[in-house]
C-alpha atoms as a PDB file:
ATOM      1  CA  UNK A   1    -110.199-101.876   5.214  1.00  0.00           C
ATOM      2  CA  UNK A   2    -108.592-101.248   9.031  1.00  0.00           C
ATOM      3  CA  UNK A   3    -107.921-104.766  10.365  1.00  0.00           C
ATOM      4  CA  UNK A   4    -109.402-104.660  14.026  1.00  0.00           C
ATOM      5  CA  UNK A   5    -108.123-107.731  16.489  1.00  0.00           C
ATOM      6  CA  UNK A   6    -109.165-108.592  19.720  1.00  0.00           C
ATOM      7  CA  UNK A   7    -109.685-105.032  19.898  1.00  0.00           C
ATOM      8  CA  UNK A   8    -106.677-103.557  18.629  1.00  0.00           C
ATOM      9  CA  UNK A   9    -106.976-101.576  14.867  1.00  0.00           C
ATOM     10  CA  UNK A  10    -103.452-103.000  12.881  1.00  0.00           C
ATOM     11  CA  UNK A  11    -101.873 -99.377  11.625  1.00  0.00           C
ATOM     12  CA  UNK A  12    -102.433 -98.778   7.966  1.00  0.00           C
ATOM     13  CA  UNK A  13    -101.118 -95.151   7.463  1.00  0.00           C
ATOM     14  CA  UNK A  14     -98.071 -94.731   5.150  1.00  0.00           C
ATOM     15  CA  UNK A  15     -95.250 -95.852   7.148  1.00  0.00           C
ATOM     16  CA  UNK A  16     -96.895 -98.885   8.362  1.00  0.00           C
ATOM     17  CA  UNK A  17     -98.327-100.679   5.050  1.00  0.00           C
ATOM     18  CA  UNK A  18     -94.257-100.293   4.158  1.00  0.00           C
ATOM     19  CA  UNK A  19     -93.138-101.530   6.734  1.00  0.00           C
ATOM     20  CA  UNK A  20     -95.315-104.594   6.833  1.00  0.00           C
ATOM     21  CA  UNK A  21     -94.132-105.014   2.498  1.00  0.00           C
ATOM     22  CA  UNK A  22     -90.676-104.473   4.018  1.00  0.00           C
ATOM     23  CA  UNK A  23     -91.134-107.464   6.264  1.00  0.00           C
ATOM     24  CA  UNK A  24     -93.048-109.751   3.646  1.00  0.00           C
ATOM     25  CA  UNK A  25     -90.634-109.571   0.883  1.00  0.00           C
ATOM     26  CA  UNK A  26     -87.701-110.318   3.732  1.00  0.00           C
ATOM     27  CA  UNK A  27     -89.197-112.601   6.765  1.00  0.00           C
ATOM     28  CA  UNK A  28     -90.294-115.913   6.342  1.00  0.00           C
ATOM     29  CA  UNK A  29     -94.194-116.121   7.829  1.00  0.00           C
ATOM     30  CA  UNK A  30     -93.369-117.398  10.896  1.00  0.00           C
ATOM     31  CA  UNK A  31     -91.445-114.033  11.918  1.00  0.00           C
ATOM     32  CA  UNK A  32     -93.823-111.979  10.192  1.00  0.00           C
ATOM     33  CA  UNK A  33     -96.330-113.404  12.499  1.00  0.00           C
ATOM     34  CA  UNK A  34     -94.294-113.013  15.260  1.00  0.00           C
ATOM     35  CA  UNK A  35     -93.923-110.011  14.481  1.00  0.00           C
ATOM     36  CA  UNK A  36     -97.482-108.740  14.315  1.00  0.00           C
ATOM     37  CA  UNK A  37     -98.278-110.709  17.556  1.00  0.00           C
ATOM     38  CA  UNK A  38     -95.760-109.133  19.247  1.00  0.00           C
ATOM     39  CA  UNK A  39     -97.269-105.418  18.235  1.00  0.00           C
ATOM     40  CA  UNK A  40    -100.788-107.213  19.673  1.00  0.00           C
ATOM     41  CA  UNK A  41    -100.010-107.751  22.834  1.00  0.00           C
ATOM     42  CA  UNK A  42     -97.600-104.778  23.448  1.00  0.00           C
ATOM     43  CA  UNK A  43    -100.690-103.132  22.163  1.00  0.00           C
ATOM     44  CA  UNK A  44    -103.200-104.387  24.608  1.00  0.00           C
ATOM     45  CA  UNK A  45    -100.872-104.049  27.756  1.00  0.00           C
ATOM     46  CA  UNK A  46    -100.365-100.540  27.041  1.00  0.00           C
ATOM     47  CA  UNK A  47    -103.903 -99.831  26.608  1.00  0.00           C
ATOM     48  CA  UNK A  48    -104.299-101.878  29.575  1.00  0.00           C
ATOM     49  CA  UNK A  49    -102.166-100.047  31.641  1.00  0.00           C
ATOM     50  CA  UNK A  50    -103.555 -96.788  29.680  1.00  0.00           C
ATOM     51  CA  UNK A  51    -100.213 -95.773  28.481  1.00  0.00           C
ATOM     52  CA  UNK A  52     -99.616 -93.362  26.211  1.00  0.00           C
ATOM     53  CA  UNK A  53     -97.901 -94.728  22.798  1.00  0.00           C
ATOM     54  CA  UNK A  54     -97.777 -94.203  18.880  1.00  0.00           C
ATOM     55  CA  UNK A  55     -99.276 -97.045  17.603  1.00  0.00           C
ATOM     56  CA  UNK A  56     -97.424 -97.096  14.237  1.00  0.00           C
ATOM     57  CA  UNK A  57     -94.520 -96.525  15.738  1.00  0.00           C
ATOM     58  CA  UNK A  58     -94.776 -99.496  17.895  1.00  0.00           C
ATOM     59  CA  UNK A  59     -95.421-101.366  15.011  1.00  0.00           C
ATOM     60  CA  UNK A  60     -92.404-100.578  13.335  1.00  0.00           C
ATOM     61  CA  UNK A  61     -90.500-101.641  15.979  1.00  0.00           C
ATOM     62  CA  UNK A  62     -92.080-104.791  16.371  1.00  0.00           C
ATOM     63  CA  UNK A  63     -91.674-105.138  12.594  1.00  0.00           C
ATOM     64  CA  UNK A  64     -87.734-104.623  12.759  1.00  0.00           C
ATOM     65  CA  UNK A  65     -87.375-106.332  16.273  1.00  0.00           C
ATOM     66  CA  UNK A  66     -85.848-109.277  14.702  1.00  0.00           C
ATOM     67  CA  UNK A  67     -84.424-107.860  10.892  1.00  0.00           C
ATOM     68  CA  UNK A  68     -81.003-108.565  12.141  1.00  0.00           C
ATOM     69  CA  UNK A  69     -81.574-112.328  12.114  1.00  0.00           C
ATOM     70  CA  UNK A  70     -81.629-112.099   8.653  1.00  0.00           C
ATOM     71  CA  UNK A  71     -78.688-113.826   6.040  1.00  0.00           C
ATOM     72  CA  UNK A  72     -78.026-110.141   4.615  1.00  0.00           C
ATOM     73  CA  UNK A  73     -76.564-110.047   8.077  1.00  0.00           C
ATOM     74  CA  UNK A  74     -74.716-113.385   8.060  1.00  0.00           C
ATOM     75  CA  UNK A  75     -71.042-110.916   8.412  1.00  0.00           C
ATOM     76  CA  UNK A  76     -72.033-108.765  10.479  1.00  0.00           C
ATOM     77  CA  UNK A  77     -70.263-108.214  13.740  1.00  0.00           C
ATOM     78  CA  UNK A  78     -73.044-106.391  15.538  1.00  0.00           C
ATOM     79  CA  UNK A  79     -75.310-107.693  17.797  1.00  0.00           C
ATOM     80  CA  UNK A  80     -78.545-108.471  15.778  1.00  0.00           C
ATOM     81  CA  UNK A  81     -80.485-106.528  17.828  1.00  0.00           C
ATOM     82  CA  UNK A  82     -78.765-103.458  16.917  1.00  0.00           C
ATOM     83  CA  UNK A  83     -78.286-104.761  13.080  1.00  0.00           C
ATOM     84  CA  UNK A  84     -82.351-104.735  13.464  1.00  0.00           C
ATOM     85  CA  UNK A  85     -82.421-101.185  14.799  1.00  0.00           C
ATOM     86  CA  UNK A  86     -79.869 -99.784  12.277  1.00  0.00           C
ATOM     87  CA  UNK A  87     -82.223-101.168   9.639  1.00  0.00           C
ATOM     88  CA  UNK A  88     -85.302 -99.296  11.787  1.00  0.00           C
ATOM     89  CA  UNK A  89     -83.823 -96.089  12.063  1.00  0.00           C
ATOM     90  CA  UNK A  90     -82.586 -96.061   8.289  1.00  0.00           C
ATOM     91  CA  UNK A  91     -86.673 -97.150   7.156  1.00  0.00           C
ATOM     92  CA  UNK A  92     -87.832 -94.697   9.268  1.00  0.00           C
ATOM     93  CA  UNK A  93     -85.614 -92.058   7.486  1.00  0.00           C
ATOM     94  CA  UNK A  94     -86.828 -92.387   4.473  1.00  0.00           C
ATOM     95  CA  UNK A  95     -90.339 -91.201   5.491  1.00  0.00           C
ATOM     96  CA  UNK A  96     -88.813 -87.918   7.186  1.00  0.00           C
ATOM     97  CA  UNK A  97     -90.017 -89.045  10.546  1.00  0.00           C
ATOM     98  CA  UNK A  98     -88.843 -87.117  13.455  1.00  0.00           C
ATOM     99  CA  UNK A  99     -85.578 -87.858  14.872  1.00  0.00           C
ATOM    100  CA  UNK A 100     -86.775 -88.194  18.464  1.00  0.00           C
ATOM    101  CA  UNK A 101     -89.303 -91.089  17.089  1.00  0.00           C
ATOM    102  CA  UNK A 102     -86.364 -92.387  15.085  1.00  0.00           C
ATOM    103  CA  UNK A 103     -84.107 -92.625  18.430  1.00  0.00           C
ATOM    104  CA  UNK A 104     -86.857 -94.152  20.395  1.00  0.00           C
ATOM    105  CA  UNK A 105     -87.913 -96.749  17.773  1.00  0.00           C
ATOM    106  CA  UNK A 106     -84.271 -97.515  17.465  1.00  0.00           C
ATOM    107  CA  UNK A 107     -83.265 -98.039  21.564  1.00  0.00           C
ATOM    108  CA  UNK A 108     -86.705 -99.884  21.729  1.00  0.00           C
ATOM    109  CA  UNK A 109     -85.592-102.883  19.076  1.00  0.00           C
ATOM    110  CA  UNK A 110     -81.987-102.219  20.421  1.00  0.00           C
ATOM    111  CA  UNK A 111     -83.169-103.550  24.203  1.00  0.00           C
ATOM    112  CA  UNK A 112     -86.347-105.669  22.864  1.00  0.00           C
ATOM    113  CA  UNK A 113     -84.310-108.640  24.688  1.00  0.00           C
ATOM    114  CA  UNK A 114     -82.366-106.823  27.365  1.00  0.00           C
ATOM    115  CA  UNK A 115     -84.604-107.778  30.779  1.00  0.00           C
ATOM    116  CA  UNK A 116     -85.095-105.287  33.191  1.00  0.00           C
ATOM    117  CA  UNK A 117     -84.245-102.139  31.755  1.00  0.00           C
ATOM    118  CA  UNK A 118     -86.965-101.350  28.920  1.00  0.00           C
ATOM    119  CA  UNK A 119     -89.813-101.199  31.622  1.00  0.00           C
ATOM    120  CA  UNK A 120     -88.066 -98.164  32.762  1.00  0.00           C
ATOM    121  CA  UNK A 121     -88.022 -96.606  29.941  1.00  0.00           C
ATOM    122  CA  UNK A 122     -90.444 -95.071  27.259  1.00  0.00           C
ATOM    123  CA  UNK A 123     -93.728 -96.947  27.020  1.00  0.00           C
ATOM    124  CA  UNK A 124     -92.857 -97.520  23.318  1.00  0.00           C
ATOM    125  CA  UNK A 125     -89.621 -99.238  24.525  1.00  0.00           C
ATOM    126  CA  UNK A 126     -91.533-101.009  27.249  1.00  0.00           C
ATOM    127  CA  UNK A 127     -94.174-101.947  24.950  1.00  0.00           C
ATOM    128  CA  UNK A 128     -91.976-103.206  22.117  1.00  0.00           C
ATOM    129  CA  UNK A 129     -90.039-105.636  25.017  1.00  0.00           C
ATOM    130  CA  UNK A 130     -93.368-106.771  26.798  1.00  0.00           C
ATOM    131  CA  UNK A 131     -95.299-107.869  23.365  1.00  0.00           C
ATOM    132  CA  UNK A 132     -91.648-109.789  22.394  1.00  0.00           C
ATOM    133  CA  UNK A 133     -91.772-111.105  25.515  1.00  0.00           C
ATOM    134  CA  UNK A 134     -95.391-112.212  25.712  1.00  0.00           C
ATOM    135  CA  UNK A 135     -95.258-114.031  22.603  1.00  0.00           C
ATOM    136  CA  UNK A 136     -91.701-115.706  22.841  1.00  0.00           C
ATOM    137  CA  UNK A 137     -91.736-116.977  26.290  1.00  0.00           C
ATOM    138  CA  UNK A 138     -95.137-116.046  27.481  1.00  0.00           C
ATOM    139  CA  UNK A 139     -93.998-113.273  29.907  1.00  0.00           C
ATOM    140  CA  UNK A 140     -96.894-112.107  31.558  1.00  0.00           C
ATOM    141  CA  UNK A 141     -99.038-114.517  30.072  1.00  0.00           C
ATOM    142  CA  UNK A 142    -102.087-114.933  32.309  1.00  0.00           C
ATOM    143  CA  UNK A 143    -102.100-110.828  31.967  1.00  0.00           C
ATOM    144  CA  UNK A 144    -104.084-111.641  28.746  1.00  0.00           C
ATOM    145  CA  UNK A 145    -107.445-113.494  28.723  1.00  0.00           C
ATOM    146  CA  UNK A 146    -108.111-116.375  26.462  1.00  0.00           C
ATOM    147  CA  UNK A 147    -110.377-114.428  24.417  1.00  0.00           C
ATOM    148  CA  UNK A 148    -107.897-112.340  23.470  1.00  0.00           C
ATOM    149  CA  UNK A 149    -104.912-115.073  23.176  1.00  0.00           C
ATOM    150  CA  UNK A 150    -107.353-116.974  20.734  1.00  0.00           C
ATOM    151  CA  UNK A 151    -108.317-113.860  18.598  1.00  0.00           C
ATOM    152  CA  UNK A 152    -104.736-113.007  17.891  1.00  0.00           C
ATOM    153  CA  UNK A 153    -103.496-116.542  17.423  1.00  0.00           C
ATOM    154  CA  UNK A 154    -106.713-117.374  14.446  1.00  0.00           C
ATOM    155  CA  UNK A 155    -105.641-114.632  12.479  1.00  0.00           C
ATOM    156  CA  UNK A 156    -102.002-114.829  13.065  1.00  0.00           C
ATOM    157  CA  UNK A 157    -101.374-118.580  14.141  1.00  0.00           C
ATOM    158  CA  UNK A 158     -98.127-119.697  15.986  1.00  0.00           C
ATOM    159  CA  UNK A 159     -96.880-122.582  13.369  1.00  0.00           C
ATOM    160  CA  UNK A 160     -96.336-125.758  14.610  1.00  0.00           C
ATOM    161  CA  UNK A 161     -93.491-126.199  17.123  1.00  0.00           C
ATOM    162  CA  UNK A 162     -92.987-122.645  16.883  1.00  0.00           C
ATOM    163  CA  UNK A 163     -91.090-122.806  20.504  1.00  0.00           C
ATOM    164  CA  UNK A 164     -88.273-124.694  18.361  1.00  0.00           C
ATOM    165  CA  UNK A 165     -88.590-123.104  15.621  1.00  0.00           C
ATOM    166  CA  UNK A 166     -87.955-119.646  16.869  1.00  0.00           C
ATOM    167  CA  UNK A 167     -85.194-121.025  18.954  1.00  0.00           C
ATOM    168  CA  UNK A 168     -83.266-122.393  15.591  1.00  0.00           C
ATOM    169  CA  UNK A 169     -84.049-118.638  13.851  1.00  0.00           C
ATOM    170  CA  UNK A 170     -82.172-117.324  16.500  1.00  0.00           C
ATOM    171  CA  UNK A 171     -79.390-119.268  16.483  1.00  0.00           C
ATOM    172  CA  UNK A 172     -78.898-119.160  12.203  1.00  0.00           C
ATOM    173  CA  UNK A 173     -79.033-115.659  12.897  1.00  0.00           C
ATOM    174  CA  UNK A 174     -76.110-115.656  15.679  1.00  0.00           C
ATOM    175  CA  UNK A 175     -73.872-117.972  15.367  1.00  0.00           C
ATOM    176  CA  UNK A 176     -71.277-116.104  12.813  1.00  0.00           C
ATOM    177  CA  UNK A 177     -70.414-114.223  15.868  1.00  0.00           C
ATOM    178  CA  UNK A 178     -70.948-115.941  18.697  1.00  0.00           C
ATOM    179  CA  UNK A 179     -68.634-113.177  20.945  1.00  0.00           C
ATOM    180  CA  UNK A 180     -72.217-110.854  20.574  1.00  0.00           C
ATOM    181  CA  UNK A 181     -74.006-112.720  23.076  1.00  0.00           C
ATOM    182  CA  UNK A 182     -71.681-111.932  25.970  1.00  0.00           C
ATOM    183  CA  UNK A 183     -73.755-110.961  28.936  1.00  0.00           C
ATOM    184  CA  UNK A 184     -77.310-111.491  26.843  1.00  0.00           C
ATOM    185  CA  UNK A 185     -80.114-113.831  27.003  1.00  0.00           C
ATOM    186  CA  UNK A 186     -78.510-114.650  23.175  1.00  0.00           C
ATOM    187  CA  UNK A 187     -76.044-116.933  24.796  1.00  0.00           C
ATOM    188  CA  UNK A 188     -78.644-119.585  26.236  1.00  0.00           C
ATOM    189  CA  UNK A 189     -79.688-119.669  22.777  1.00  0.00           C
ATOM    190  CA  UNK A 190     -76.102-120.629  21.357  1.00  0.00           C
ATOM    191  CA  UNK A 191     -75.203-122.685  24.612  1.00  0.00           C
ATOM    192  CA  UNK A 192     -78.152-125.092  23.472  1.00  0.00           C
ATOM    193  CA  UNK A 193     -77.958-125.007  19.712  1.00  0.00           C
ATOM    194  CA  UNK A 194     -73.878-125.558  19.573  1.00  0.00           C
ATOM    195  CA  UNK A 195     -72.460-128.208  21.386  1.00  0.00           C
ATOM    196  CA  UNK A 196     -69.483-126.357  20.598  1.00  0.00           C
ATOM    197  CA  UNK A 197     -69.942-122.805  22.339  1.00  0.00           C
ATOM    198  CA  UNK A 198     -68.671-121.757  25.197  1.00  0.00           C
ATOM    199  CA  UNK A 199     -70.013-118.895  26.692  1.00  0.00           C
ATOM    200  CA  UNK A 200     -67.571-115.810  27.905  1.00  0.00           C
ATOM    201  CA  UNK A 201     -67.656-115.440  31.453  1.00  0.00           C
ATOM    202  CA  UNK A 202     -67.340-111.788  33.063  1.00  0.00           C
ATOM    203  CA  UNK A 203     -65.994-113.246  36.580  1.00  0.00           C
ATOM    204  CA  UNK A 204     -63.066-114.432  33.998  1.00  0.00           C
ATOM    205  CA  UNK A 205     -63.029-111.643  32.183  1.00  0.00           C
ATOM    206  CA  UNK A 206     -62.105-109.856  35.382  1.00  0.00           C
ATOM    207  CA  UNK A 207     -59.916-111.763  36.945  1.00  0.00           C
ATOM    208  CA  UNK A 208     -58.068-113.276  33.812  1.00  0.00           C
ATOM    209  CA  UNK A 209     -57.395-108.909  32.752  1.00  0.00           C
ATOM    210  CA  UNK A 210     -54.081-107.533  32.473  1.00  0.00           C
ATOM    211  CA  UNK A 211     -54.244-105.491  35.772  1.00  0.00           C
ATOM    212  CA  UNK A 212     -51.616-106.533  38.625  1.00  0.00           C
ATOM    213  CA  UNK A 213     -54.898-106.870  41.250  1.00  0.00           C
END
């Protein structure tokens, strides 16, 4: 039976019940939460703003937003975000989807946490970013009324200090390779977690180069 919240219908074709078994056997429930609440609200501000959007494939990328996290992933050198879009595109694959859906689920994880750019772009991209957004750091919060805030967090509760919690899956997930956060919002995560980072700084990078001037 089609699960239906706060007015949004959870995607239950093909792709979508294997992505969300995907995410189950690999997330803890906290991200898989996340993860569906994240689809929510992208969901409901793109109906909102009466975009046009795939709805499954908006849930795949708020599936995969955060695969890269993952200890699979604990040598990687890539940015997560792009370890969670590899992993995307390559799930995506395997059901013979078409490569322009493939490329646009794959640059929407890939900039999920890059600010400013993904409203610009696709509304799937947009979409994927705004519901991340909403649910990490309440972007846009007020945007959503309480009946609908409620709805989505009974059936897919934030755990208890979730705030920290995401914070500290974050920073497992980073801090092998700390030089991936240059110029990202990943680097406040590391500055607070590790007494011991210290973050690059482009001014430096600039000045401190090998050209003469």
């Amino acid at each position: 039976m089609k699960q239906t919240i706060s007015g949004i219908a959870i995607p239950d074709g093909p792709i979508a019940r294997a992505a969300t078994d995907r995410i189950c056997a690999t997330e803890s429930v906290l991200m898989l939460n996340h993860a569906v609440r994240a689809f929510l609200f992208g969901a409901l501000a793109g109906y909102r703003r009466q975009l046009n959007f795939d709805a499954e494939l908006l849930y795949v990328s708020a599936m995969f937003h955060n695969v890269g996290l993952n200890a699979i992933y604990a040598r990687s050198p890539n940015r997560f975000e792009i370890d969670s879009a590899n992993a995307a595109r390559d799930f995506l694959g395997q059901y013979s989807a078409p490569g322009e859906a493939i490329e646009e689920v794959w640059a929407a994880v890939a900039l999920h946490t890059t600010p400013g750019i993904p409203e610009h772009m696709s509304p799937l991209i947009a979409l994927t970013s705004a519901g991340v957004q909403m649910d990490v750091r309440g972007a846009r919060y007020d945007d959503f009324t309480a009946r609908e805030r409620d709805e989505i967090l009974q059936v897919y509760p934030r755990e208890f200090a979730f705030k920290k919690k995401i914070i500290q899956a974050y920073a497992h997930g980073m801090e092998h390779r700390p030089e991936t956060t240059f110029g990202t919002v990943n680097a406040d995560v590391l500055e607070r977690w590790d007494p011991n980072y210290r973050r690059l700084n482009f001014c430096g990078l600039v000045l401190g180069s090998d050209w003469q001037n």
